[in-house]
ModelCIF file with pLDDT and N, C-alpha, C, O atoms, coordinates in Angstrom:
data_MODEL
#
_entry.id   MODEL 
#
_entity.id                         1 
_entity.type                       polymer 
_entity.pdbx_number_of_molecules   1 
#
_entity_poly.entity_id                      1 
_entity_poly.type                           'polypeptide(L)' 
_entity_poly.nstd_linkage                   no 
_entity_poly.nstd_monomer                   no 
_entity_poly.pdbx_seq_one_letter_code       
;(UNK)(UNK)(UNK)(UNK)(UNK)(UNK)(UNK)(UNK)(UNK)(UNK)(UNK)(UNK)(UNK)(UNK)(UNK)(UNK)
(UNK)(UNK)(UNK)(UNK)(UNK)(UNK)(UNK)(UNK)(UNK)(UNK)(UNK)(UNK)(UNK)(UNK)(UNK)(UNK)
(UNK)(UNK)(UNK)(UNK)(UNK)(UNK)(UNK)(UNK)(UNK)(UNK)(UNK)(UNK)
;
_entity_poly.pdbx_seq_one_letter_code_can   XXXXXXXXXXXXXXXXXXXXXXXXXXXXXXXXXXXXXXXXXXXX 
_entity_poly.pdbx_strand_id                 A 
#
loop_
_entity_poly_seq.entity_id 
_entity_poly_seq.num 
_entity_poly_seq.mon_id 
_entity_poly_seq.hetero 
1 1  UNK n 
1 2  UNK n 
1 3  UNK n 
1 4  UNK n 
1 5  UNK n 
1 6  UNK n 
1 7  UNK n 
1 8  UNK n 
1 9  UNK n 
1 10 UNK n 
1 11 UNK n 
1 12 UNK n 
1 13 UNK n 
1 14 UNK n 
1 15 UNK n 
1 16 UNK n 
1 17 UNK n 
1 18 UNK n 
1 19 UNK n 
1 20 UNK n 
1 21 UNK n 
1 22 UNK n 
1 23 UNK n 
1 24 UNK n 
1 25 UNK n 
1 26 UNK n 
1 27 UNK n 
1 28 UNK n 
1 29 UNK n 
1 30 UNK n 
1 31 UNK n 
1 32 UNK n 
1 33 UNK n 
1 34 UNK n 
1 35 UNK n 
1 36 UNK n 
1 37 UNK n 
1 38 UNK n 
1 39 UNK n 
1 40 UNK n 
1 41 UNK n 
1 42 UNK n 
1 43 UNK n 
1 44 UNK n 
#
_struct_asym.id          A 
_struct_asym.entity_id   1 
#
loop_
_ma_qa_metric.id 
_ma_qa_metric.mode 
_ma_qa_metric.name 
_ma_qa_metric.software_group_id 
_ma_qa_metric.type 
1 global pLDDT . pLDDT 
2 local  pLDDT . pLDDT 
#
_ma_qa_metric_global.metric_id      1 
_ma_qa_metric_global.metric_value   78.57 
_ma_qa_metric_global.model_id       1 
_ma_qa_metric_global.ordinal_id     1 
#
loop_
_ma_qa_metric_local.label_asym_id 
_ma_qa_metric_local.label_comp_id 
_ma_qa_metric_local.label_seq_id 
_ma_qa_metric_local.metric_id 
_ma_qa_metric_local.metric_value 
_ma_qa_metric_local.model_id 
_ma_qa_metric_local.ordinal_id 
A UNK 1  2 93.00 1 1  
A UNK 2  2 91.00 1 2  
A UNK 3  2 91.00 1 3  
A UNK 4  2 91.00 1 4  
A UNK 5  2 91.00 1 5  
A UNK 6  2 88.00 1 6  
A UNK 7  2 85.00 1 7  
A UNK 8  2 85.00 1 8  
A UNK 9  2 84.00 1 9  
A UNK 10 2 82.00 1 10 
A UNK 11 2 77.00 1 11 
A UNK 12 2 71.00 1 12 
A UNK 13 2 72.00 1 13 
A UNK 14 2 72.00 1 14 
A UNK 15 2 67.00 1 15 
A UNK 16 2 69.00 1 16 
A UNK 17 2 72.00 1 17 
A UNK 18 2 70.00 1 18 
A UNK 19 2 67.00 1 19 
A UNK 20 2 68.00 1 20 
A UNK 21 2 70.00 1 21 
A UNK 22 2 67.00 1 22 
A UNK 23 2 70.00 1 23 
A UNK 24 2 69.00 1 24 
A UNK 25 2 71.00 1 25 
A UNK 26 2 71.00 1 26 
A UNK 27 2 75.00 1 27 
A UNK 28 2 74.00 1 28 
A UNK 29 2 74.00 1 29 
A UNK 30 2 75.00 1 30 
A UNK 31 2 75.00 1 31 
A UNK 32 2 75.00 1 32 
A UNK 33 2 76.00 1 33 
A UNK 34 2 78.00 1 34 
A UNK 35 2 80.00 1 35 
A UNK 36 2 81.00 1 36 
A UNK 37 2 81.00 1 37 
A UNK 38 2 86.00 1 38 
A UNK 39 2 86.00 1 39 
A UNK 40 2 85.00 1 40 
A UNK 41 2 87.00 1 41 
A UNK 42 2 88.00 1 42 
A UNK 43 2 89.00 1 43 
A UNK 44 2 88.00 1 44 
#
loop_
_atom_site.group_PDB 
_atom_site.id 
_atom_site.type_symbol 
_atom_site.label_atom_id 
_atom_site.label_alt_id 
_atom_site.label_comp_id 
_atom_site.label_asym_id 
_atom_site.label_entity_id 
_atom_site.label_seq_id 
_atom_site.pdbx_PDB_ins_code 
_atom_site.Cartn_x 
_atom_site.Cartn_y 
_atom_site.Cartn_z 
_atom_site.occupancy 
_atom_site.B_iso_or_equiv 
_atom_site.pdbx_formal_charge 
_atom_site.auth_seq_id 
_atom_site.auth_comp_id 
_atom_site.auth_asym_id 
_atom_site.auth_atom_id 
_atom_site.pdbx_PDB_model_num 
ATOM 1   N N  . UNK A 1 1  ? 0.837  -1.208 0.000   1.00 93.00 ? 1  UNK A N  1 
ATOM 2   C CA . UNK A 1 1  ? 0.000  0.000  0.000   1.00 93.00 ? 1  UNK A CA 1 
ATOM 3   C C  . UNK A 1 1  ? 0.867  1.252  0.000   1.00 93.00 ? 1  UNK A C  1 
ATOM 4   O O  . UNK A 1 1  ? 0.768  2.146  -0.840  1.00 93.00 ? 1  UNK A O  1 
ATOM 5   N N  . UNK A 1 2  ? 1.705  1.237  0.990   1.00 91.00 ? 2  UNK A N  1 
ATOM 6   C CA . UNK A 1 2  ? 2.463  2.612  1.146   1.00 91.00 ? 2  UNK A CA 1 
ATOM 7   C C  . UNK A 1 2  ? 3.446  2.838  0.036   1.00 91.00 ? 2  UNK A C  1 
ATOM 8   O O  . UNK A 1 2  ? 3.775  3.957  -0.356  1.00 91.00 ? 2  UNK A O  1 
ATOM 9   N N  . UNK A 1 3  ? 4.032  1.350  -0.595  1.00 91.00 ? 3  UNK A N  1 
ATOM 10  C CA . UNK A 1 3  ? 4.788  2.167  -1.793  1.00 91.00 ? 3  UNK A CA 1 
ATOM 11  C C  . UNK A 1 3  ? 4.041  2.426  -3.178  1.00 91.00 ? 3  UNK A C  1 
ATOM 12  O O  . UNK A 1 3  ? 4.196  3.516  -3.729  1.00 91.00 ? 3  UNK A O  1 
ATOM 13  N N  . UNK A 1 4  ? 3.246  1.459  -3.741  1.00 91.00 ? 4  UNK A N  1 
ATOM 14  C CA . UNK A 1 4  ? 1.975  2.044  -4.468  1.00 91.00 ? 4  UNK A CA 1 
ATOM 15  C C  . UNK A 1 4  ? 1.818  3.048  -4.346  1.00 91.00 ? 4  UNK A C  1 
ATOM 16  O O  . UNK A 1 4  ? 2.344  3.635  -5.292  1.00 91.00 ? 4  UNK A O  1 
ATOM 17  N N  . UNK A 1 5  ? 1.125  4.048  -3.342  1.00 91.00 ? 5  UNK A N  1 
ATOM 18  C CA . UNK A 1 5  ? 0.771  5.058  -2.823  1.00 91.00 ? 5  UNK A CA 1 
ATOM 19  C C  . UNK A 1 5  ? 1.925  6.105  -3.246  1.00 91.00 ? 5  UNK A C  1 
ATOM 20  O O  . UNK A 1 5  ? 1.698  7.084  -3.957  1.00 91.00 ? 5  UNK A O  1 
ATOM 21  N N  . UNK A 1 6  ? 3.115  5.793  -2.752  1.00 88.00 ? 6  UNK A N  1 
ATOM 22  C CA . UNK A 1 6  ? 4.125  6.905  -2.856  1.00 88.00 ? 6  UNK A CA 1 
ATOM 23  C C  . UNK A 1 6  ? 4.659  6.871  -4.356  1.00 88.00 ? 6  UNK A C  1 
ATOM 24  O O  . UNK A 1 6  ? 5.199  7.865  -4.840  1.00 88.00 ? 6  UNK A O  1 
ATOM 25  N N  . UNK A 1 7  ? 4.473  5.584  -5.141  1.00 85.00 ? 7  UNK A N  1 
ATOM 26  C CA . UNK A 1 7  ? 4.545  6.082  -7.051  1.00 85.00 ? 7  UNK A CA 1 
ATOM 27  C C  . UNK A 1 7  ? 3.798  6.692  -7.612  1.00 85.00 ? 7  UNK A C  1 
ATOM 28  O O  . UNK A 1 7  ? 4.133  7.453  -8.519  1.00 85.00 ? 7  UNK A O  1 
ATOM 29  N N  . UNK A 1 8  ? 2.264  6.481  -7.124  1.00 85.00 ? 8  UNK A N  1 
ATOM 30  C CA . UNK A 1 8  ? 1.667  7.957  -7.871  1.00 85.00 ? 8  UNK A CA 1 
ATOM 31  C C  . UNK A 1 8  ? 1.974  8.647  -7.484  1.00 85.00 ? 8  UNK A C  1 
ATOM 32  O O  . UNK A 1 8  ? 2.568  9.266  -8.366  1.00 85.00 ? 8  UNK A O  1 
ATOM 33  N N  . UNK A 1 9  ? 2.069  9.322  -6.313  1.00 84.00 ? 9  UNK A N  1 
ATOM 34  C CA . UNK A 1 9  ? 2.793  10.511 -5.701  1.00 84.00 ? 9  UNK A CA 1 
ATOM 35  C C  . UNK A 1 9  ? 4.134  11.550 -6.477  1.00 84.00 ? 9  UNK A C  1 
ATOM 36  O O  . UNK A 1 9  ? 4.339  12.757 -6.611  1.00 84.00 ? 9  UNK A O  1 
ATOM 37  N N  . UNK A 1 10 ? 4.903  10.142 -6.895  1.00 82.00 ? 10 UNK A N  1 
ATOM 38  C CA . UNK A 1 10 ? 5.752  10.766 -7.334  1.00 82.00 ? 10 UNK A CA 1 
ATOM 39  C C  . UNK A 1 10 ? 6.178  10.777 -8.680  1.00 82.00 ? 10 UNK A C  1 
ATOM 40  O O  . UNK A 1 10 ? 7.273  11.034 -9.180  1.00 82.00 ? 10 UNK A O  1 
ATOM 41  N N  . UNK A 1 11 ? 4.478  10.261 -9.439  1.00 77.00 ? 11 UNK A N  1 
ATOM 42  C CA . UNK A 1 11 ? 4.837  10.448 -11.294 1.00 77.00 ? 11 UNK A CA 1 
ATOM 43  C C  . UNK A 1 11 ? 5.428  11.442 -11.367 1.00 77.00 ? 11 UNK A C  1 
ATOM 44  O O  . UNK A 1 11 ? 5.292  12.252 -10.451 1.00 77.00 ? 11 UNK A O  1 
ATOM 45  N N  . UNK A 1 12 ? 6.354  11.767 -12.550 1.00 71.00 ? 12 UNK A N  1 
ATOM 46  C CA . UNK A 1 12 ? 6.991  13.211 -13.045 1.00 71.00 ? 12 UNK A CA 1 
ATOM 47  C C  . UNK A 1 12 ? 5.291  13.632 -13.752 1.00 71.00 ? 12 UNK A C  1 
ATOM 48  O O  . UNK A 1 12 ? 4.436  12.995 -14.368 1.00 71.00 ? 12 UNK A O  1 
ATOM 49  N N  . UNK A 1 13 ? 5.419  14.951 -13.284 1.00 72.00 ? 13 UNK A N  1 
ATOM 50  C CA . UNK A 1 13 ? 3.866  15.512 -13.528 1.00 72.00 ? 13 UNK A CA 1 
ATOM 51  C C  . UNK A 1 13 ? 3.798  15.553 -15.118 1.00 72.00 ? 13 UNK A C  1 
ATOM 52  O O  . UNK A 1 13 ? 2.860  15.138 -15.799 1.00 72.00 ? 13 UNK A O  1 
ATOM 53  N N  . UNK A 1 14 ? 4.854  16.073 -15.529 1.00 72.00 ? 14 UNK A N  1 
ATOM 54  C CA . UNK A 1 14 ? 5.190  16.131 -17.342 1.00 72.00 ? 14 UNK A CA 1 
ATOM 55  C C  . UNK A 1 14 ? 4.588  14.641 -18.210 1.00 72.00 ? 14 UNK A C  1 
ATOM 56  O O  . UNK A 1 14 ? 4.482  14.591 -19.435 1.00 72.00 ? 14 UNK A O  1 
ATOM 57  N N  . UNK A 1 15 ? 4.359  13.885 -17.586 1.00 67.00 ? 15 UNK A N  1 
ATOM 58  C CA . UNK A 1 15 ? 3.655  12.746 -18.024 1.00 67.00 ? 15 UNK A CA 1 
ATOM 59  C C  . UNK A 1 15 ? 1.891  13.046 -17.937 1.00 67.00 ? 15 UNK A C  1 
ATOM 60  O O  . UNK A 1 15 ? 1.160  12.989 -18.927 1.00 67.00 ? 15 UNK A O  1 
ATOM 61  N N  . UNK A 1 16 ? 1.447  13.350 -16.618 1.00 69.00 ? 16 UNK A N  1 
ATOM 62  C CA . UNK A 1 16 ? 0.242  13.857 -16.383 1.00 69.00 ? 16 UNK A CA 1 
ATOM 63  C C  . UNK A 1 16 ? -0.051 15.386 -17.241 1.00 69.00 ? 16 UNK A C  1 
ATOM 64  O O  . UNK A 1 16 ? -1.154 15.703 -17.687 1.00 69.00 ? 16 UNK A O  1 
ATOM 65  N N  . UNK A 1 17 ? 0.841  15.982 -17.317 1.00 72.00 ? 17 UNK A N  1 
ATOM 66  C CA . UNK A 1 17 ? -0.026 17.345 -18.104 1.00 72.00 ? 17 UNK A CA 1 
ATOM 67  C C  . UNK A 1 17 ? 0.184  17.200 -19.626 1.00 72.00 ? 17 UNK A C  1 
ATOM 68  O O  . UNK A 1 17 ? -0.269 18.005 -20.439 1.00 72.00 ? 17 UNK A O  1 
ATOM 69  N N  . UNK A 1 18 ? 1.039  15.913 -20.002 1.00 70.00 ? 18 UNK A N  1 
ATOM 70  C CA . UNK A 1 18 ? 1.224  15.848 -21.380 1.00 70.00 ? 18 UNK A CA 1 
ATOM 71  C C  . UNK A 1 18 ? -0.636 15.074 -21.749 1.00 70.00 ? 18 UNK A C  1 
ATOM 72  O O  . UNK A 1 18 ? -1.602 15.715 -22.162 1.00 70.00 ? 18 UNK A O  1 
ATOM 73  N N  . UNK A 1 19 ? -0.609 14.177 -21.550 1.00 67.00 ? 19 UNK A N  1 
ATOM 74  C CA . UNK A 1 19 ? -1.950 13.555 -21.605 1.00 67.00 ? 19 UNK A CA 1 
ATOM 75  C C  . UNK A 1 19 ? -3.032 14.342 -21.495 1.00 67.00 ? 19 UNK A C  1 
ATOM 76  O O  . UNK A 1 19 ? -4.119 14.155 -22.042 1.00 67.00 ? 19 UNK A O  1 
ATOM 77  N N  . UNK A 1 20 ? -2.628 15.511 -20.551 1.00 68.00 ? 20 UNK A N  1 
ATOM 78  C CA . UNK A 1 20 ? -4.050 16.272 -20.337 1.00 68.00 ? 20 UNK A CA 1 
ATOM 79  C C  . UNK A 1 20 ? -4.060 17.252 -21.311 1.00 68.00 ? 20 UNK A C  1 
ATOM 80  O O  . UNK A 1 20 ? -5.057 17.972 -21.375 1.00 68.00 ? 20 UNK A O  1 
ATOM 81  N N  . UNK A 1 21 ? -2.861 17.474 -22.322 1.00 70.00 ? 21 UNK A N  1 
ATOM 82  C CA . UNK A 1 21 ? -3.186 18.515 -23.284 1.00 70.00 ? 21 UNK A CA 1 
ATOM 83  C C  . UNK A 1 21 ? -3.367 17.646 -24.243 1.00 70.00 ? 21 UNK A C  1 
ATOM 84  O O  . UNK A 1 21 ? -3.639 18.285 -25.260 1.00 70.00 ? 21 UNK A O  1 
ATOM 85  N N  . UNK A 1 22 ? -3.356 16.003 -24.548 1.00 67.00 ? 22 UNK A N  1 
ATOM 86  C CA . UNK A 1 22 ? -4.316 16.143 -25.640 1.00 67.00 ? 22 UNK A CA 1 
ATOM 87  C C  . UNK A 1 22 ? -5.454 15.442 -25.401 1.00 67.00 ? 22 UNK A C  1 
ATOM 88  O O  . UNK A 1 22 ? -5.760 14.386 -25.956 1.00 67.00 ? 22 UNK A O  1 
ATOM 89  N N  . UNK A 1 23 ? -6.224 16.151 -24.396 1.00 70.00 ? 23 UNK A N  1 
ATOM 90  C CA . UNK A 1 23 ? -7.336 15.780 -23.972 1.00 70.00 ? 23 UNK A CA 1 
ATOM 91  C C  . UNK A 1 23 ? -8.053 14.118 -23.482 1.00 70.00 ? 23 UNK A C  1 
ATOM 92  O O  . UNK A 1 23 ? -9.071 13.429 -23.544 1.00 70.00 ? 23 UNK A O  1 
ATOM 93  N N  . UNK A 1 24 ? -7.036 14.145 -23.120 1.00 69.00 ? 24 UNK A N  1 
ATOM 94  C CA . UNK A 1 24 ? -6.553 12.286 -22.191 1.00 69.00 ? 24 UNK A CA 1 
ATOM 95  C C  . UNK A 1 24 ? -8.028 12.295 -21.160 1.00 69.00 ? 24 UNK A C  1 
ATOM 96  O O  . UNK A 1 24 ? -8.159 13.344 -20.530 1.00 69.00 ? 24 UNK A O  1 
ATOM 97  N N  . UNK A 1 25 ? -9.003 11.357 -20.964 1.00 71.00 ? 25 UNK A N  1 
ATOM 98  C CA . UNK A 1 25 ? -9.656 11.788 -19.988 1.00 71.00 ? 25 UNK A CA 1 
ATOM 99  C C  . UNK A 1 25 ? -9.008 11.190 -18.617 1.00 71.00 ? 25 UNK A C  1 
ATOM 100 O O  . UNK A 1 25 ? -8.047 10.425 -18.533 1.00 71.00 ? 25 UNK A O  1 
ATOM 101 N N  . UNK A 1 26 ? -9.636 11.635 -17.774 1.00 71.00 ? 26 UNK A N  1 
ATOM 102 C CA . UNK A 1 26 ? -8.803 10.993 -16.058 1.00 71.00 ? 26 UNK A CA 1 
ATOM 103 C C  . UNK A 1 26 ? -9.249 9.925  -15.892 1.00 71.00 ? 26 UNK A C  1 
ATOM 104 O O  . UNK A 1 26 ? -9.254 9.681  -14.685 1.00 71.00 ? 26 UNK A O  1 
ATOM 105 N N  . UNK A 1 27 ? -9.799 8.801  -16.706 1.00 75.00 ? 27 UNK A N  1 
ATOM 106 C CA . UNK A 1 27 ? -9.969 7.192  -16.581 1.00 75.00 ? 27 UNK A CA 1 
ATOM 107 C C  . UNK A 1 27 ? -8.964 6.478  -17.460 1.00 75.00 ? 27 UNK A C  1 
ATOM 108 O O  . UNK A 1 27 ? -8.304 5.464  -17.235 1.00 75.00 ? 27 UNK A O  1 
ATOM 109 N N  . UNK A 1 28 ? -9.014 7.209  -18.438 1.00 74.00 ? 28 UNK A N  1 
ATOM 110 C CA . UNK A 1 28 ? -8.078 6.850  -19.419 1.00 74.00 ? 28 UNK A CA 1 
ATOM 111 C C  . UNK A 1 28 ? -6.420 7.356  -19.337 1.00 74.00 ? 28 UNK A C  1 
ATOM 112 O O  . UNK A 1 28 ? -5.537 6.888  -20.056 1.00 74.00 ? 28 UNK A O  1 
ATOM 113 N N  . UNK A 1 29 ? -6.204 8.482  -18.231 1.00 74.00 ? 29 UNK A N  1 
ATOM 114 C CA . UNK A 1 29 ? -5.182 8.586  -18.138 1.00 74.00 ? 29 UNK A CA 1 
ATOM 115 C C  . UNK A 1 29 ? -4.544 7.856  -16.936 1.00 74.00 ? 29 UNK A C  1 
ATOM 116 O O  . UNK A 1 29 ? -3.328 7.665  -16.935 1.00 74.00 ? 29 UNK A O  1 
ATOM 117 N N  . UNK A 1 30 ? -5.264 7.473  -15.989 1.00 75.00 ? 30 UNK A N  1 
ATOM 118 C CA . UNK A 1 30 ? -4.914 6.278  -14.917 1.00 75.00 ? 30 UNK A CA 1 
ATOM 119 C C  . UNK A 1 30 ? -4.987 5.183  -15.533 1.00 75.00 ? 30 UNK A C  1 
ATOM 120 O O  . UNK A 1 30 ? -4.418 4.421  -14.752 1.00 75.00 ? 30 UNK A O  1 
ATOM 121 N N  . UNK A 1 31 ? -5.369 4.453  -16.592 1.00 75.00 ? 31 UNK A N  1 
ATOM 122 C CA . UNK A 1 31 ? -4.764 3.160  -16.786 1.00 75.00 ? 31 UNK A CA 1 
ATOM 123 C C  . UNK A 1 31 ? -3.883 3.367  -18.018 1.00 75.00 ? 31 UNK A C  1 
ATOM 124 O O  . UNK A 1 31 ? -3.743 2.289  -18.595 1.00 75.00 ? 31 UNK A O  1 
ATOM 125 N N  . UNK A 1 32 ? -3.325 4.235  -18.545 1.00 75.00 ? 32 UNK A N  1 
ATOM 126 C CA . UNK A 1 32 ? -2.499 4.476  -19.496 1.00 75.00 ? 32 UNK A CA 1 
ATOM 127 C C  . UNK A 1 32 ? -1.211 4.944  -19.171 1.00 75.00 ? 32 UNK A C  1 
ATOM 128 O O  . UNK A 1 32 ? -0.128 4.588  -19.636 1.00 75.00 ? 32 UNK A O  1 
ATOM 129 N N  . UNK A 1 33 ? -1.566 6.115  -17.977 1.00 76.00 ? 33 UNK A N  1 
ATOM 130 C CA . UNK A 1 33 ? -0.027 6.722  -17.902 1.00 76.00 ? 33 UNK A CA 1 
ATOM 131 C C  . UNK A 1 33 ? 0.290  6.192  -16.113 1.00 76.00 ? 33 UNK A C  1 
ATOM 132 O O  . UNK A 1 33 ? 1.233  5.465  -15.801 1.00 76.00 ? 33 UNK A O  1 
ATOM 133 N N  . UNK A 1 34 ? -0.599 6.682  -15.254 1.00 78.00 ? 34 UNK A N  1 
ATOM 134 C CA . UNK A 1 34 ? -0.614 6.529  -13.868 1.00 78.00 ? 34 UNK A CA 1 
ATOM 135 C C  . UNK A 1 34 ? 0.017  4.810  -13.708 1.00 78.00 ? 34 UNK A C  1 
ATOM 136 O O  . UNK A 1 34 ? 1.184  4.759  -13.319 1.00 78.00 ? 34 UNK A O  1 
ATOM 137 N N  . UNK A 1 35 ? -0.498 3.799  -13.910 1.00 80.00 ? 35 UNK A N  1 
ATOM 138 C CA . UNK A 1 35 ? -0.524 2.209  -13.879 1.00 80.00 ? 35 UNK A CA 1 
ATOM 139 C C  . UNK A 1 35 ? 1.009  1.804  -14.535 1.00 80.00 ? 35 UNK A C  1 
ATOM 140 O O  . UNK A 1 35 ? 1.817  1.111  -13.917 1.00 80.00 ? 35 UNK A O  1 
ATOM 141 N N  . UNK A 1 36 ? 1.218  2.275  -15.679 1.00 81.00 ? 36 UNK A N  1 
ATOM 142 C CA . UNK A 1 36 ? 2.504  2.219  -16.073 1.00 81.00 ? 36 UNK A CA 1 
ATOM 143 C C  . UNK A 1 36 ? 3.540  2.688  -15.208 1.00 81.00 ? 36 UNK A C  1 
ATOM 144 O O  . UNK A 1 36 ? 4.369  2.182  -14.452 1.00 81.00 ? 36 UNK A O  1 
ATOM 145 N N  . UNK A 1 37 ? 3.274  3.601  -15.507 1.00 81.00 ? 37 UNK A N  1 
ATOM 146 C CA . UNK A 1 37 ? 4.555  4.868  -14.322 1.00 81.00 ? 37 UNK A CA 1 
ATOM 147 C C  . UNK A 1 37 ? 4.913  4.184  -13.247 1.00 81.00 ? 37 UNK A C  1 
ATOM 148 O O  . UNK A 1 37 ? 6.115  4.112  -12.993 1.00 81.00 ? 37 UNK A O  1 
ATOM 149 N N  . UNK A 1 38 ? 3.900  3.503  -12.345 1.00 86.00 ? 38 UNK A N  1 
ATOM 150 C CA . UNK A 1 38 ? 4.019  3.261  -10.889 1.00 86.00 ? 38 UNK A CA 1 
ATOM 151 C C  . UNK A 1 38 ? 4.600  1.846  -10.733 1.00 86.00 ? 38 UNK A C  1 
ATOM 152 O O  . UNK A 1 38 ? 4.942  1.344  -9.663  1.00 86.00 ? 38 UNK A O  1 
ATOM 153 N N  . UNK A 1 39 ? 4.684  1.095  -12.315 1.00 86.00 ? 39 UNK A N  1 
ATOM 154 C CA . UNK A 1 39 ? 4.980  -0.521 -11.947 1.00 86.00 ? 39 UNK A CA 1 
ATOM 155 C C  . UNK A 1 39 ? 6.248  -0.215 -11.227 1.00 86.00 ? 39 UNK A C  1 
ATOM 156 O O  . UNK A 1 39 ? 6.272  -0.650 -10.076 1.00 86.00 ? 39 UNK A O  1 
ATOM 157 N N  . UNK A 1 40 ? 7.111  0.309  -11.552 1.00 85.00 ? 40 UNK A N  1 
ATOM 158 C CA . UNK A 1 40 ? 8.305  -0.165 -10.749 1.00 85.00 ? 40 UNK A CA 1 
ATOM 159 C C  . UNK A 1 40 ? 8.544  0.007  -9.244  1.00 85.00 ? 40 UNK A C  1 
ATOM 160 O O  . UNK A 1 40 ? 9.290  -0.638 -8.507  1.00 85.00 ? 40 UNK A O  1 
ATOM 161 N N  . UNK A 1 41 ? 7.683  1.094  -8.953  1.00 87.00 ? 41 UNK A N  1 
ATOM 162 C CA . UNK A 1 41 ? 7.241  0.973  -7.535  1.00 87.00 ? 41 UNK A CA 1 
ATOM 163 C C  . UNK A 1 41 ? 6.407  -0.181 -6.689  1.00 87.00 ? 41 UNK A C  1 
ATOM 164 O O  . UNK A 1 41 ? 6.382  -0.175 -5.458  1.00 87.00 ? 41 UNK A O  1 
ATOM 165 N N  . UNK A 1 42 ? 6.062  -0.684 -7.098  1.00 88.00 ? 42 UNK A N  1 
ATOM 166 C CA . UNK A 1 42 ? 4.911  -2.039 -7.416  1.00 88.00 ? 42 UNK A CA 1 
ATOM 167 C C  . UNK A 1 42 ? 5.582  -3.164 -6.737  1.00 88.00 ? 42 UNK A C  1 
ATOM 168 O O  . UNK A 1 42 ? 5.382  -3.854 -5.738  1.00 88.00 ? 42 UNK A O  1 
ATOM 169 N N  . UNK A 1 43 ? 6.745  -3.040 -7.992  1.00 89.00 ? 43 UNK A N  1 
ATOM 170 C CA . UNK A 1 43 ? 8.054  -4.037 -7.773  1.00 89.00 ? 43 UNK A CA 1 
ATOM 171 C C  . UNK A 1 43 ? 8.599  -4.053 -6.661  1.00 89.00 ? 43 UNK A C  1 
ATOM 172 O O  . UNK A 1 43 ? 8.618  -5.072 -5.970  1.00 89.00 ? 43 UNK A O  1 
ATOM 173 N N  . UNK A 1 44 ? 9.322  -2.536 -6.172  1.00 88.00 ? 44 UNK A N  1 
ATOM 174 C CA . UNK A 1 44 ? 9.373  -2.819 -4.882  1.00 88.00 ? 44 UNK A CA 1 
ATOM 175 C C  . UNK A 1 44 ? 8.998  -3.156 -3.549  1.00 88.00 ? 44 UNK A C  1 
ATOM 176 O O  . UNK A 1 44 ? 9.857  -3.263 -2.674  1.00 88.00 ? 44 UNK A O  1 
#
């Protein structure tokens, strides 16, 4: 839980505002960019 927790925390936001300028919605940008980003935190 707590490291999960602390990889979204700490996506590089430049991933999140790239998606949101081309109109990414926020369901589609949590299993596209958020879920990716965080595997390696996952891992640990």
């Amino acid at each position: 839980i707590v490291q999960t927790t602390s990889g979204v925390h700490t996506i590089d936001r430049r991933y999140l505002r790239a998606a949101a300028n081309f109109g990414v919605s926020r369901r589609v940008m949590f299993r596209r960019v958020v879920i990716p980003a965080v595997l390696p935190e996952i891992i640990i």
